[in-house]
Protein backbone atom coordinates (compact mmCIF):
# COMPACT_ATOMS: atom_id res chain seq x y z
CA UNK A 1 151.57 28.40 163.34
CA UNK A 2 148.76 25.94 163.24
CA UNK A 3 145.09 26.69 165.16
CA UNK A 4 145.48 24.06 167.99
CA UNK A 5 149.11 25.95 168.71
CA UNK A 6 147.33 29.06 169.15
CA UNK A 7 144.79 27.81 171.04
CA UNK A 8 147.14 25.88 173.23
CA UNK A 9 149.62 28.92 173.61
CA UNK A 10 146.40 31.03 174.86
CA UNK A 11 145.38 28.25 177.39
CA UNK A 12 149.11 28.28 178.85
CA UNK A 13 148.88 32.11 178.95
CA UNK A 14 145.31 31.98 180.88
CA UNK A 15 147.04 29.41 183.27
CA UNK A 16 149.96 32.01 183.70
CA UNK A 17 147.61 34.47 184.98
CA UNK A 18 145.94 32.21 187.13
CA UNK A 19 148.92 30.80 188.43
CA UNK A 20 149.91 34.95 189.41
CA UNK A 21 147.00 35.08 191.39
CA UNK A 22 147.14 31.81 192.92
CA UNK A 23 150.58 32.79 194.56
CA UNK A 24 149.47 36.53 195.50
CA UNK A 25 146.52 34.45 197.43
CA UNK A 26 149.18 32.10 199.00
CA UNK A 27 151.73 34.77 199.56
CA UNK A 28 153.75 32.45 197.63
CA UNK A 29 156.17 35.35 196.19
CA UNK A 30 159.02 32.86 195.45
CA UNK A 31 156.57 31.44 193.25
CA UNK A 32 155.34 34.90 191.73
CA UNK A 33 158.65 35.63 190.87
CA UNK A 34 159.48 32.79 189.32
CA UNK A 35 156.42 33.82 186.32
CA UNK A 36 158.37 36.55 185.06
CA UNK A 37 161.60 36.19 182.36
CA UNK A 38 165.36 37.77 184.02
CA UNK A 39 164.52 40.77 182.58
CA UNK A 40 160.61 40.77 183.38
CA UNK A 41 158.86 43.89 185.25
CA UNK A 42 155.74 44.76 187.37
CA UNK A 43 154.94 48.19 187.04
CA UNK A 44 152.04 49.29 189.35
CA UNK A 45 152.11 53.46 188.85
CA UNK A 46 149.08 54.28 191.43
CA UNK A 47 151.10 52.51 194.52
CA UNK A 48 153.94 53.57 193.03
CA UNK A 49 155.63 50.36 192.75
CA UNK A 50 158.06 49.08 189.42
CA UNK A 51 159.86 45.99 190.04
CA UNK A 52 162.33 44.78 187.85
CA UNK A 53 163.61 41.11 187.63
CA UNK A 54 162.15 38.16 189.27
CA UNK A 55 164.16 38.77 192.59
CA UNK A 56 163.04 42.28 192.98
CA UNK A 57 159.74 41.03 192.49
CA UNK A 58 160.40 38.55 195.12
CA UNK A 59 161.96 40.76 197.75
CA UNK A 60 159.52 43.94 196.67
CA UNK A 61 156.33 41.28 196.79
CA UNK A 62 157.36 39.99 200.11
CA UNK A 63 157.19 43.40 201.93
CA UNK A 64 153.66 44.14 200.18
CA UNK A 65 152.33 41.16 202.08
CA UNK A 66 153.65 42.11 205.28
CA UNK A 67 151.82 45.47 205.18
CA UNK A 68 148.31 43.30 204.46
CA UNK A 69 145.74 42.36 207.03
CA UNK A 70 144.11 40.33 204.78
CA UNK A 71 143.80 40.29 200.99
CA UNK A 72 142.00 38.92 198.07
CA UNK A 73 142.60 39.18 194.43
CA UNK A 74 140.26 37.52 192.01
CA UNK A 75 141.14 37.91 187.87
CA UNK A 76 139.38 37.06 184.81
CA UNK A 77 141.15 36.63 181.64
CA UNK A 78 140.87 39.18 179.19
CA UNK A 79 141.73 39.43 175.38
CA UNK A 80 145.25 37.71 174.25
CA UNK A 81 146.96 37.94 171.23
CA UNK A 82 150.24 35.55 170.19
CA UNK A 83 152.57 36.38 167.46
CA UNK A 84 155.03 33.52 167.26
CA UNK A 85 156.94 33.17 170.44
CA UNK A 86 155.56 36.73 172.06
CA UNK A 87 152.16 37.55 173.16
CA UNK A 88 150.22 40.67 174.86
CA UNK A 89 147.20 40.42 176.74
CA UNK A 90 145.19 41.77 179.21
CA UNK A 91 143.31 40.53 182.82
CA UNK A 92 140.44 42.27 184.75
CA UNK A 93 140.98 42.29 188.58
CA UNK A 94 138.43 42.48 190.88
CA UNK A 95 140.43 42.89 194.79
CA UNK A 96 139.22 43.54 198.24
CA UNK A 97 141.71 44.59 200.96
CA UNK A 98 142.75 46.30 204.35
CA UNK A 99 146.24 47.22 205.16
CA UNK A 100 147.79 47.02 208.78
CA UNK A 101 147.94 50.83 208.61
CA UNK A 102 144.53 51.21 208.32
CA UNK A 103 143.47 51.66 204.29
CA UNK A 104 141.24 49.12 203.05
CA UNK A 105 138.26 48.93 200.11
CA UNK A 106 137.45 47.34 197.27
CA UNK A 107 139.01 48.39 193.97
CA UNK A 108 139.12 46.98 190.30
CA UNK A 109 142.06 47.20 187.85
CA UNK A 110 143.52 46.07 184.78
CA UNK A 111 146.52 44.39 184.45
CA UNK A 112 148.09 45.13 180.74
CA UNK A 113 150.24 42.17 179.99
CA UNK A 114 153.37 41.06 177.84
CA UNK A 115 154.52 37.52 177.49
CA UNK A 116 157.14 35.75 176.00
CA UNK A 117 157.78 32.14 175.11
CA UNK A 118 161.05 30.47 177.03
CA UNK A 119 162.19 26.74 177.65
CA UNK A 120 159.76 26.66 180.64
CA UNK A 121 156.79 27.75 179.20
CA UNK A 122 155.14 30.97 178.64
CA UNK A 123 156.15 34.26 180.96
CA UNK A 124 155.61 37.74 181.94
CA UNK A 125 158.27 39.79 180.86
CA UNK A 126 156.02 43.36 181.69
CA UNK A 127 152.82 43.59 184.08
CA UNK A 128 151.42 46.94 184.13
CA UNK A 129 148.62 47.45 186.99
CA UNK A 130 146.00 49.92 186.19
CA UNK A 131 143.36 51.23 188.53
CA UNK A 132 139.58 51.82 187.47
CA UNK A 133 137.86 52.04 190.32
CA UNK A 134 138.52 52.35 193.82
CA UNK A 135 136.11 52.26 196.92
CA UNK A 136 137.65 53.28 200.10
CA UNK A 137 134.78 53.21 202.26
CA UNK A 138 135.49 50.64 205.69
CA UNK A 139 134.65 47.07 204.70
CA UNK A 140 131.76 45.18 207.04
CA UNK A 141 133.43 42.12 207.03
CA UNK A 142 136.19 40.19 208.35
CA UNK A 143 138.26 36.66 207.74
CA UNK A 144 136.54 34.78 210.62
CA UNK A 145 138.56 31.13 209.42
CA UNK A 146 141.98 32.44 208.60
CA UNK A 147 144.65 30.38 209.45
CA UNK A 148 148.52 30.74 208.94
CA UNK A 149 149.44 29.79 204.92
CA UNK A 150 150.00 26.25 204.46
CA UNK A 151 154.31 25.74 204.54
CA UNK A 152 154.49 28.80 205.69
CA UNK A 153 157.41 28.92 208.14
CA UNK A 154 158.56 31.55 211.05
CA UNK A 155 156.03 33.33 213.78
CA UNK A 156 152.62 34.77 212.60
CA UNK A 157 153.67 38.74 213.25
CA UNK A 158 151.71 41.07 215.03
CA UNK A 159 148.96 42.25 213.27
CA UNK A 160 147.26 46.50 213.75
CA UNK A 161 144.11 45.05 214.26
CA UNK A 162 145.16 43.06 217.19
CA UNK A 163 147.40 46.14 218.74
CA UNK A 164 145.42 49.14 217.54
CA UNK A 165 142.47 50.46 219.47
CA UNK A 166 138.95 49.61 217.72
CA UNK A 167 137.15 52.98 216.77
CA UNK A 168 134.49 54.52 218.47
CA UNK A 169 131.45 52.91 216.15
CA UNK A 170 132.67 49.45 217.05
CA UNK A 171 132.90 49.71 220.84
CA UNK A 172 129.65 51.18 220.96
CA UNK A 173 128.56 48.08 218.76
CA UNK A 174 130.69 45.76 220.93
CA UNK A 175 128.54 47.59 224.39
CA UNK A 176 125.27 47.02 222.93
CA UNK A 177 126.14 43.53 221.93
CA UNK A 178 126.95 42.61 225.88
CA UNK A 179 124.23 44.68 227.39
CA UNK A 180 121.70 42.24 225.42
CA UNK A 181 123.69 39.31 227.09
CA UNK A 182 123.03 40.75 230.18
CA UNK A 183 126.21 42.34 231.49
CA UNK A 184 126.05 46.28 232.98
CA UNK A 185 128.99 47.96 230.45
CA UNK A 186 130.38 51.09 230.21
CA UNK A 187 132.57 52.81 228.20
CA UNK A 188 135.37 54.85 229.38
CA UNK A 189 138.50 56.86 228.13
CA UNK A 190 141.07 54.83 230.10
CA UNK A 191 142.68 52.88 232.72
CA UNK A 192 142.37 55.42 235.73
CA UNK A 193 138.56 55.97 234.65
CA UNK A 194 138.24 52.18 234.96
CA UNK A 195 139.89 51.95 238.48
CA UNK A 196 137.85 54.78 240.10
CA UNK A 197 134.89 52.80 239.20
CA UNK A 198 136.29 49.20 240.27
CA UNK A 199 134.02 47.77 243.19
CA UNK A 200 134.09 45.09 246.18
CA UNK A 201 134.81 41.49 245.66
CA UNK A 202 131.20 41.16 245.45
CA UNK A 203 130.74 42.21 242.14
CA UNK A 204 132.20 40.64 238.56
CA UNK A 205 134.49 43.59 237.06
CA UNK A 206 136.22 43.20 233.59
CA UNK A 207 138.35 46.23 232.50
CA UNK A 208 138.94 45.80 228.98
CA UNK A 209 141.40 47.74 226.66
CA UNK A 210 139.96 48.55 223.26
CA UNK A 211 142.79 46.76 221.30
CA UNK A 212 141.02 43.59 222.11
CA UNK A 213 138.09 43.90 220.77
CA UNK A 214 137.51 41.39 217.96
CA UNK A 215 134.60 40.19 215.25
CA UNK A 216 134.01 36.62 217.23
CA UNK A 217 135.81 33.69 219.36
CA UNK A 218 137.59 32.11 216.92
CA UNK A 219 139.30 35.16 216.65
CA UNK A 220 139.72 36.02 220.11
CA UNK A 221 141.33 32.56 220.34
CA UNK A 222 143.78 33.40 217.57
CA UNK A 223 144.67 36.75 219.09
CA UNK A 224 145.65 34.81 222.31
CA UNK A 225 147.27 31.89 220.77
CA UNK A 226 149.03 34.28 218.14
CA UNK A 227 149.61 37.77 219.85
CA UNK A 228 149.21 37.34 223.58
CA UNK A 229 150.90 34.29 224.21
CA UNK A 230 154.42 35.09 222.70
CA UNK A 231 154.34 38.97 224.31
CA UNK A 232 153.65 37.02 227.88
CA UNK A 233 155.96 34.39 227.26
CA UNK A 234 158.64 36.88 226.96
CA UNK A 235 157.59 38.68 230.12
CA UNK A 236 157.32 35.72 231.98
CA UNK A 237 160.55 34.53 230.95
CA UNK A 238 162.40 38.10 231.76
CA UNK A 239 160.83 37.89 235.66
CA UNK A 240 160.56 34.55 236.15
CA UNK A 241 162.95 32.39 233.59
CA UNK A 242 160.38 30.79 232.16
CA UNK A 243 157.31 30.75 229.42
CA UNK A 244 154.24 30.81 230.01
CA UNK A 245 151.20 28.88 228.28
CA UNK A 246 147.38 28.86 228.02
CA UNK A 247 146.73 26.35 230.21
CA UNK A 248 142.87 27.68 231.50
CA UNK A 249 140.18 29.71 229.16
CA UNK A 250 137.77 30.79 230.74
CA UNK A 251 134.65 31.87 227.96
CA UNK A 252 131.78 33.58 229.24
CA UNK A 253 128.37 34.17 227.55
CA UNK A 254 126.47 36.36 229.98
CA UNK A 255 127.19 36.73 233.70
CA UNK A 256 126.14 34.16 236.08
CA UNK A 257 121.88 34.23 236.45
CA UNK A 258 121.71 36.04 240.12
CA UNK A 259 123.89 38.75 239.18
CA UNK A 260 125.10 40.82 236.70
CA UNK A 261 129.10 41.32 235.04
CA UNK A 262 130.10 44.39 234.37
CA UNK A 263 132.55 45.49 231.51
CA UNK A 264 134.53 48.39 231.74
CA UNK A 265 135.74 48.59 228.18
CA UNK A 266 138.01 51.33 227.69
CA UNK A 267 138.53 53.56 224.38
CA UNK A 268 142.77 53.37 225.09
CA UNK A 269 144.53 50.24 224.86
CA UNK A 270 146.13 48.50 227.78
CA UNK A 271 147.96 45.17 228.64
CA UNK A 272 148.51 43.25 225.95
């Protein structure tokens, strides 16, 4: 084999591992599968996960994604080796991640690589994950721009973090945060605690459920759009046979200047 067919067979192999993470990041799993020879396996032993043929990888990929709240994989190529129409290699991964059941962190593996040669080009026939290091401590930040995947098809689910109460820490955070916009908030344990300390029509009460607490508007306005919307739509259609729709929004920044709102923001979640 000549030195421009080595070099080109290790800047097809580099394009194969980009192309992996390029369809983890798109949830593109038809795609990921598709990377991997008939008899090709991913092998991750620390989830424990081993996947064997591209449909497994397909099926087995697809419900991995569906337990993510968001996810982000970044890889840099590592050594390669060819010899003839096989190859092993290796990529360094560098991921940051938080499930819908609550895990998240920031980890970095290795991926320990096999390839072989076919009529389409080069492709996995054995990924083997392997952890290095792995941070679970509760990440700071959020996806503030996240939008559904492009050609993605079928409803956005429902998502823990728009169902699942917030913790203590960030209702306290969320109470400062609208006591320095003026509003009067406390923080109770629940819905009766709320209505013992609802007042005349004089005053602006909001009770709010701790499920609904989220990092900024855009995401508020995804939550409705994406969670609130279809559960209301349903009830509305079971009582009154038909949908309903966002028709108003009404977005307030601190309470009106001659008087103060007050939040009742509960630790329970309630409504929807």
């Amino acid at each position: 084999m000549n030195d421009f067919q080595a070099v080109a067979d290790r800047v097809e192999i580099t394009a194969l591992q980009a192309e992996f993470t390029d369809a983890v990041m798109m949830r593109d799993r038809a795609r990921l599968a598709a990377l991997f020879t008939p008899d090709g396996v991913l092998r991750m032993p620390d989830v424990p996960i081993e996947l064997t043929g591209p449909e497994q990888i397909r099926v087995g990929g697809e419900k991995l994604q569906e337990q993510w709240d968001f996810f982000i994989q970044n890889t840099h190529p590592g050594t390669i080796t060819v010899d003839g129409d096989t190859a092993t290699g290796r990529a360094h991964v560098h991921e940051i991640a938080r499930l819908k059941n609550g895990f998240q962190g920031l980890n970095y593996a290795v991926y320990h690589d096999r390839y072989r040669r076919t009529a389409d080009g080069w492709r996995f026939t054995e990924r083997v994950y392997e952890t290095r290091y792995l941070d679970t401590s509760p990440l700071t930040g959020s996806a503030p721009n996240a939008s559904p995947v492009p050609n993605a098809s079928g409803p956005v689910p429902h998502t823990a973090s728009f169902t699942d109460p917030a913790p203590a820490g960030r209702l306290e955070r969320t109470a400062a945060a609208l006591a320095a916009n003026g509003f009067t908030v406390e923080v109770l344990d629940d819905a009766a605690a709320a209505r013992a300390q609802v007042g005349g029509a004089a005053l602006a009460i909001w009770v709010v459920g701790a499920q609904k607490v989220v990092p900024d508007l855009p995401a508020a306005l995804r939550r409705l759009e994406r969670h609130v919307l279809p559960l209301e739509s349903e009830r509305a259609l079971a009582a009154y046979g038909r949908p309903s729709a966002v028709n108003q929004l009404l977005v307030l920044n601190a309470p009106a200047r001659l008087a103060r709102g007050t939040v009742l923001l509960l630790r329970e979640a309630i409504g929807f």
